[in-house]
C-alpha atoms as a PDB file:
ATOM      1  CA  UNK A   1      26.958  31.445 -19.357  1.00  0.00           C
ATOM      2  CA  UNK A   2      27.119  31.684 -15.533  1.00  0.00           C
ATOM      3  CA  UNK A   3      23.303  30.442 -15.461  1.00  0.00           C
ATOM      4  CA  UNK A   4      23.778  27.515 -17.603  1.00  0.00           C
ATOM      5  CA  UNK A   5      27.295  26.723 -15.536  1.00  0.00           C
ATOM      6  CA  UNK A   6      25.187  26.802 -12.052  1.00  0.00           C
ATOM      7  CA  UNK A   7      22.109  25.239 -13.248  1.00  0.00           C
ATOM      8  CA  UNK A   8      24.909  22.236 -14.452  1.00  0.00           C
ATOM      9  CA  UNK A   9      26.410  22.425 -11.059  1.00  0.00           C
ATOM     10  CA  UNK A  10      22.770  21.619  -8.966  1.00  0.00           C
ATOM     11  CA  UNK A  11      22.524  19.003 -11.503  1.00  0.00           C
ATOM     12  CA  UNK A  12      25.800  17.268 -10.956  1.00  0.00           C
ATOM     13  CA  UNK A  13      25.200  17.491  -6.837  1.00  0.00           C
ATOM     14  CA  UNK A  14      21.104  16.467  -7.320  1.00  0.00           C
ATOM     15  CA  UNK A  15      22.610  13.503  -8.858  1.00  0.00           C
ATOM     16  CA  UNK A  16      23.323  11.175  -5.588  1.00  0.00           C
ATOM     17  CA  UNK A  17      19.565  12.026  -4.726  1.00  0.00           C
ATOM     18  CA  UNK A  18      17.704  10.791  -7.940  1.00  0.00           C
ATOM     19  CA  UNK A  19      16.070   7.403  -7.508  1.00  0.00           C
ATOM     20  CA  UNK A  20      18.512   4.423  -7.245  1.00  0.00           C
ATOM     21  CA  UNK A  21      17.711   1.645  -9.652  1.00  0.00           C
ATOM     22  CA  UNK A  22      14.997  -0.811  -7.973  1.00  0.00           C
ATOM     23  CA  UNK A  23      16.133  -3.967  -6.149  1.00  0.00           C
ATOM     24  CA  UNK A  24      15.442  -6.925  -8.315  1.00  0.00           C
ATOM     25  CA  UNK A  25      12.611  -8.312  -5.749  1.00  0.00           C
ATOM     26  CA  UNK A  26      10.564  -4.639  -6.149  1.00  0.00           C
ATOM     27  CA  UNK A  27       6.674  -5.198  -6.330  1.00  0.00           C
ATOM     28  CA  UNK A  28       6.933  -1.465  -8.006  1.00  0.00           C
ATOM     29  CA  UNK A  29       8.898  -3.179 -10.935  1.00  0.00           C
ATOM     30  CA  UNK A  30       5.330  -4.189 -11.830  1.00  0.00           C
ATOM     31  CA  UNK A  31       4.265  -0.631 -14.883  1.00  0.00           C
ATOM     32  CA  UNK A  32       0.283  -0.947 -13.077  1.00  0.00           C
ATOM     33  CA  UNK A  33      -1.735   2.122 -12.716  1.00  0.00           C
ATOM     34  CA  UNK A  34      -4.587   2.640  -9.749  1.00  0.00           C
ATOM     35  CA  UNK A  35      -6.823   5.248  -9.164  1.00  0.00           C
ATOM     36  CA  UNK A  36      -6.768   7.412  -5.612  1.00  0.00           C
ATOM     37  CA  UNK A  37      -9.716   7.954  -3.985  1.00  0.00           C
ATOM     38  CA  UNK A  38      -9.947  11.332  -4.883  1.00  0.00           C
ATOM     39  CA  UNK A  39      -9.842   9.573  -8.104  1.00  0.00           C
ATOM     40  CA  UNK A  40      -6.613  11.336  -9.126  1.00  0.00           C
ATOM     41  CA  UNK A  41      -4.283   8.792 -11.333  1.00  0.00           C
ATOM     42  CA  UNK A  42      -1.607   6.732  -9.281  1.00  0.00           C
ATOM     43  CA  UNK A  43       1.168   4.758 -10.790  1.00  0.00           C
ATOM     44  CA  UNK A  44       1.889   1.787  -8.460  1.00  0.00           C
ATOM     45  CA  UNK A  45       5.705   2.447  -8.932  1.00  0.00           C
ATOM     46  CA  UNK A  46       4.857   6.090  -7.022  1.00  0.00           C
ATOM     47  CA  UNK A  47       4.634   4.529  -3.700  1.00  0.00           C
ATOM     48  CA  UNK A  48       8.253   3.567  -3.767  1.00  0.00           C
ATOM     49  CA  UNK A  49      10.369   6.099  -1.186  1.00  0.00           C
ATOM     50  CA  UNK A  50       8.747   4.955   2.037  1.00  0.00           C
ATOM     51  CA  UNK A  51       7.755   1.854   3.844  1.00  0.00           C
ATOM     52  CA  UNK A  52       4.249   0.959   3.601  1.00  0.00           C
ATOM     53  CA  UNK A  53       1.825  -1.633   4.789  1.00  0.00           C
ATOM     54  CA  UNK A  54      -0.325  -2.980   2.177  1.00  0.00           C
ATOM     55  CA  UNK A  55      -3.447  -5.030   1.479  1.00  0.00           C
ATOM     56  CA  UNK A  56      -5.951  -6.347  -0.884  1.00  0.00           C
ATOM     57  CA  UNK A  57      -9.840  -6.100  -0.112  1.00  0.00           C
ATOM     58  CA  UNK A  58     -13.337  -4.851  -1.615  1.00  0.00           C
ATOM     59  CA  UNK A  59     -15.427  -2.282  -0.037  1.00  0.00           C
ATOM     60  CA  UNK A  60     -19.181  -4.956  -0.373  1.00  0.00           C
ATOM     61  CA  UNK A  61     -17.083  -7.062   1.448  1.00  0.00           C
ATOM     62  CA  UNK A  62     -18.713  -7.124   4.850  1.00  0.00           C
ATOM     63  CA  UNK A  63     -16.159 -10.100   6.893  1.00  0.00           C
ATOM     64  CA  UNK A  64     -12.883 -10.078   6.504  1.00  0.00           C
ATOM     65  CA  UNK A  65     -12.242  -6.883   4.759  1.00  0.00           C
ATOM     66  CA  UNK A  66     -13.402  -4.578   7.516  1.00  0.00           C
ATOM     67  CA  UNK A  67     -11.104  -7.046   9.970  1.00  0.00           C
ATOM     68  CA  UNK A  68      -7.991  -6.520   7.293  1.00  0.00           C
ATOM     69  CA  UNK A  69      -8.632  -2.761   8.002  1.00  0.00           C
ATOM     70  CA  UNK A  70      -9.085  -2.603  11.815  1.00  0.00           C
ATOM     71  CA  UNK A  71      -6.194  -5.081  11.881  1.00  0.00           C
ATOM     72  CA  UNK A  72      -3.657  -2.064   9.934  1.00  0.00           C
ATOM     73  CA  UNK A  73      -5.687   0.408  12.267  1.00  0.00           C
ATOM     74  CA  UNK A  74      -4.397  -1.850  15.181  1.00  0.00           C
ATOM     75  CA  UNK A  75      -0.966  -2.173  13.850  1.00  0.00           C
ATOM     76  CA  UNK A  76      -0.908   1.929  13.708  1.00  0.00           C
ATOM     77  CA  UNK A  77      -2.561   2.136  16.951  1.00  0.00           C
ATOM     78  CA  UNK A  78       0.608   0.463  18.837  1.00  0.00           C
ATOM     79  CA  UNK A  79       3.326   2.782  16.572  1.00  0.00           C
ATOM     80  CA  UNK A  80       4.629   5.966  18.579  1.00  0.00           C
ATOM     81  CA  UNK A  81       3.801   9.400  16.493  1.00  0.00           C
ATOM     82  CA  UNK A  82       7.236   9.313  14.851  1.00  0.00           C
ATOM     83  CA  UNK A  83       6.819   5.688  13.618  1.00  0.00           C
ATOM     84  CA  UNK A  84       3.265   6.218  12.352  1.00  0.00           C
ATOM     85  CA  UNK A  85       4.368   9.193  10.103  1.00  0.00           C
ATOM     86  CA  UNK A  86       7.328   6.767   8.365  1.00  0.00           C
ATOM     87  CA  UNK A  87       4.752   4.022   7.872  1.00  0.00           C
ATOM     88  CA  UNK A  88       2.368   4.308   5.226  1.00  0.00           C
ATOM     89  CA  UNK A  89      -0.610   2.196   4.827  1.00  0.00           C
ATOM     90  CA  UNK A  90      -2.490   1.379   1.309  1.00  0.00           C
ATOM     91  CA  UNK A  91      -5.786  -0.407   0.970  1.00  0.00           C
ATOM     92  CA  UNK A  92      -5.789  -1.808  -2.780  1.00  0.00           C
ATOM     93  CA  UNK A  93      -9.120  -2.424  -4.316  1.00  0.00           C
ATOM     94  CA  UNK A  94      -9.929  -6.493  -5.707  1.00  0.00           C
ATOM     95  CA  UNK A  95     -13.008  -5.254  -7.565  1.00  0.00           C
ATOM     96  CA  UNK A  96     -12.354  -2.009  -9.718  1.00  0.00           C
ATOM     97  CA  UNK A  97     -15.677  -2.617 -10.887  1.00  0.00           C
ATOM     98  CA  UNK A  98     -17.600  -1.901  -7.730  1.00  0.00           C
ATOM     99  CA  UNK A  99     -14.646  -0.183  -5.984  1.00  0.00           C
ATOM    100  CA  UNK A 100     -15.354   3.673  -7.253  1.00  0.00           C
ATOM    101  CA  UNK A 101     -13.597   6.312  -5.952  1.00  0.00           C
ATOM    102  CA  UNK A 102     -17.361   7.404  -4.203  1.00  0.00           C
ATOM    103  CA  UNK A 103     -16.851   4.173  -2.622  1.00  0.00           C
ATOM    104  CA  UNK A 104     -13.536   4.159  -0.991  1.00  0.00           C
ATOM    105  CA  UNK A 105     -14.182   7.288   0.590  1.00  0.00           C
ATOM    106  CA  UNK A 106     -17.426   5.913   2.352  1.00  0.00           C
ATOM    107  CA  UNK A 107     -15.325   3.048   3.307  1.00  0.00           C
ATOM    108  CA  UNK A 108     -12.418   5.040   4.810  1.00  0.00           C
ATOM    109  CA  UNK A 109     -15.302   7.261   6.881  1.00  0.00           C
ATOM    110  CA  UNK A 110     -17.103   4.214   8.014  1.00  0.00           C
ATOM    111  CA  UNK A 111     -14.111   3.076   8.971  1.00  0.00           C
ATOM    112  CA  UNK A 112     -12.655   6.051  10.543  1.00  0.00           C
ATOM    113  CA  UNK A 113      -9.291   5.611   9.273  1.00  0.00           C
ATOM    114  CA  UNK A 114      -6.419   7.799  10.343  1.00  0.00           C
ATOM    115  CA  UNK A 115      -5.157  10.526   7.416  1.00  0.00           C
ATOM    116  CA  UNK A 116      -2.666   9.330   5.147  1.00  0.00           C
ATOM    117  CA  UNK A 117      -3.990   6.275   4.249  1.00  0.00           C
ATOM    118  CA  UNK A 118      -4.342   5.537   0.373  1.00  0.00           C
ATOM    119  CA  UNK A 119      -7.529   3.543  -0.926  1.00  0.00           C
ATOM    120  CA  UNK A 120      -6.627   2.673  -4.464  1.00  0.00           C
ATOM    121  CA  UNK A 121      -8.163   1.412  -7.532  1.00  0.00           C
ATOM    122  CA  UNK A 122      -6.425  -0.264  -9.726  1.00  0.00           C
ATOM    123  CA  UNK A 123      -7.384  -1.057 -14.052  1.00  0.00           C
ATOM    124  CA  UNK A 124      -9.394  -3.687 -14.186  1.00  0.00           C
ATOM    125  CA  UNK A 125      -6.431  -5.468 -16.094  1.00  0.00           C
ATOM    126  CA  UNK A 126      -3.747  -4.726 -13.261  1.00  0.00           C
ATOM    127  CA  UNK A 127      -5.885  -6.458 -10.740  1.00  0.00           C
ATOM    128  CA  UNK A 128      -4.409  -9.981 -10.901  1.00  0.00           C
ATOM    129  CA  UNK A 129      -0.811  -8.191 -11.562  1.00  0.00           C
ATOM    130  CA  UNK A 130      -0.762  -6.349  -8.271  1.00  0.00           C
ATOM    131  CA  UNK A 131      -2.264  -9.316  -6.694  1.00  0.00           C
ATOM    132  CA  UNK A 132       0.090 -11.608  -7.877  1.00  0.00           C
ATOM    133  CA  UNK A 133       3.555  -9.417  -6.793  1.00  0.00           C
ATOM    134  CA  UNK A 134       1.412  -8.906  -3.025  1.00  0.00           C
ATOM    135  CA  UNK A 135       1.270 -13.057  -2.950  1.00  0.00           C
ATOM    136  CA  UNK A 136      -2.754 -12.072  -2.865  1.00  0.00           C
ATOM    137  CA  UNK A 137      -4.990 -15.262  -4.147  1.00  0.00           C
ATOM    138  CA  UNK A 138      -8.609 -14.428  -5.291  1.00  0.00           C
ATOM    139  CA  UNK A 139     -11.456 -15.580  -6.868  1.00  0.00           C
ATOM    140  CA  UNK A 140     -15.294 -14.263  -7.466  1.00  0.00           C
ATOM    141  CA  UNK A 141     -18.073 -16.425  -6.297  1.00  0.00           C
ATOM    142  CA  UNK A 142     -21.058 -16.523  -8.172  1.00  0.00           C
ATOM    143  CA  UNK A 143     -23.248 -14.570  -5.393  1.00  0.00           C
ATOM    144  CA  UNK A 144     -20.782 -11.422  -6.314  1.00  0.00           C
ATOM    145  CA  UNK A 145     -18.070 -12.139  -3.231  1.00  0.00           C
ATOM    146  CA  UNK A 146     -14.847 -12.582  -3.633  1.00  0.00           C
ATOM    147  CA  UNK A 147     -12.627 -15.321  -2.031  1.00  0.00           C
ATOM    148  CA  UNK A 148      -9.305 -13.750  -1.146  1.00  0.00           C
ATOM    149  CA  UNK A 149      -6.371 -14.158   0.808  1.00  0.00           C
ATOM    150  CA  UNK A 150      -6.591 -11.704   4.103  1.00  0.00           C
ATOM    151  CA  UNK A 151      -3.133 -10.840   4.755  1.00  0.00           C
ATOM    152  CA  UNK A 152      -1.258  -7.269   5.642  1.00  0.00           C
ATOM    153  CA  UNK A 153       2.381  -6.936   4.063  1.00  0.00           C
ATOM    154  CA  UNK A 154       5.005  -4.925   4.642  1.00  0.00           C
ATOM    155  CA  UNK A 155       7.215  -3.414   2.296  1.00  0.00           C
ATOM    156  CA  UNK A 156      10.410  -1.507   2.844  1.00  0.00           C
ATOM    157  CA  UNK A 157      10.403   1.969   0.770  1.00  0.00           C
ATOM    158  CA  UNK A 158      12.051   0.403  -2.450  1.00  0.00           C
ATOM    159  CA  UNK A 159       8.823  -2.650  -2.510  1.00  0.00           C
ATOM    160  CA  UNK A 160      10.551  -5.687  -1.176  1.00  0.00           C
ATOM    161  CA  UNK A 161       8.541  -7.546   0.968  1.00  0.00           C
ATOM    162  CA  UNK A 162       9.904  -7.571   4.811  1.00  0.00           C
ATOM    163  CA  UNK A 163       6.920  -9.647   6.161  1.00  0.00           C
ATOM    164  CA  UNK A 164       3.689 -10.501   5.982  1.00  0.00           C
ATOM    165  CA  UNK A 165       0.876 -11.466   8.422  1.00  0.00           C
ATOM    166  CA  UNK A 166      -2.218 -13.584   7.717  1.00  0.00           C
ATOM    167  CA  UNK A 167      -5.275 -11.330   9.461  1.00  0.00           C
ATOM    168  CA  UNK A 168      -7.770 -13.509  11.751  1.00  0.00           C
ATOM    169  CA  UNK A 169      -9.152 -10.816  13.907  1.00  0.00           C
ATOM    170  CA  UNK A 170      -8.659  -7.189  14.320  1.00  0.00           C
ATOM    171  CA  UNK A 171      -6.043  -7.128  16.633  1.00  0.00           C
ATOM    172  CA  UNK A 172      -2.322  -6.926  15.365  1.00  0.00           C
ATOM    173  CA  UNK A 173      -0.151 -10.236  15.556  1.00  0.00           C
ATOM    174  CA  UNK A 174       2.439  -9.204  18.060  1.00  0.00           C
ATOM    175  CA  UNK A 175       5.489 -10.799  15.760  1.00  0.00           C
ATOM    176  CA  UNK A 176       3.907  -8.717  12.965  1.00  0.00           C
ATOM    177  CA  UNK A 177       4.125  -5.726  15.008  1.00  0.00           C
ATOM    178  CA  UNK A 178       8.060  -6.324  15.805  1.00  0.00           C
ATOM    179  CA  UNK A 179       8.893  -6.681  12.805  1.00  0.00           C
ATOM    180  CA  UNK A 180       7.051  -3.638  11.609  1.00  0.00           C
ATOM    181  CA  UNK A 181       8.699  -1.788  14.244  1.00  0.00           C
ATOM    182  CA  UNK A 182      12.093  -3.208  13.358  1.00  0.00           C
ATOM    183  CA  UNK A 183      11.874  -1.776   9.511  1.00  0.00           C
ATOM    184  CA  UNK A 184      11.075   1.617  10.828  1.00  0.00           C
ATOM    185  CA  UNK A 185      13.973   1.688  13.158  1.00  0.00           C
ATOM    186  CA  UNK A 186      16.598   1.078  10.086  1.00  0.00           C
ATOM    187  CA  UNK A 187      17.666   3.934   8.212  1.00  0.00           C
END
């Protein structure tokens, strides 16, 4: 009787720290499932609980993708140690075909990007879905490219969008970066 009493009392006081119901504006309302790089399952909806910095690209991409990437690697770059572990940053795969788990990897080495950074594959049919929620535009070309918007966005740890900044080169857009640094400095 005492166990079942106590185990009802952690329950009651665990309650306050169970997920809150999504905001309305959530991308991780979207039900989409990736695959990690280790190619261990990932439901989109699991990156909720911290802010992140997100973008869409393809690892044969050979122009703007590796820009998108040293652009997040610039954003990190100018974050102090404390604001680099609250940020997270996920690259999100545009061609699950191509885009195998073998893959990402040799694109995060090539790249040497810092540890905690997420490569993820999504289904085939969750492409457009994740896309769509990111404000990503896309299209394949016949020669096997694909046409995409190149843009880093920020999301808060509950998936609304804070900001977003179109990537032309590989440094970070100083407004970008405030506002980056401005979400991390909330509670």
């Amino acid at each position: 009787m005492k166990i079942a009493s106590l185990f009802l009392s952690l329950l009651v006081l665990a309650a306050p720290l169970r997920a809150q119901p999504l905001p309305g504006d959530s991308v991780y309302h979207l039900q989409a499932g990736t695959q990690a790089a280790d190619g261990q399952p990932v439901a989109w909806s699991s990156l909720r609980g911290q802010p992140r910095l997100v973008s869409m690209f393809y690892t044969n991409c050979h122009l703007m993708c590796p820009l998108i990437i040293e652009n997040a690697k610039s954003v990190q770059k100018q974050l102090s140690p404390a604001e680099r572990r609250r940020l997270g940053v996920v690259m999100v795969s545009l061609d699950p075909a191509r885009d195998t788990p073998s893959a990402m990897r040799d694109v995060a080495q090539r790249h040497r990007v810092p540890d905690g950074w997420r490569f993820l594959t999504p289904a085939a049919d969750d492409v457009r879905a994740i896309a769509s929620v990111l404000d990503v535009r896309y299209r394949f070309r016949d020669d096997g490219s694909i046409n995409h918007t190149s843009v880093l966005v920020l999301l808060d740890a509950d998936g609304r969008v804070r900001a977003r900044s179109e990537v032309t080169g590989a440094a970070a857009d100083p407004q970008f970066l405030t506002q980056v640094k401005a979400l991390l400095a909330g509670p």
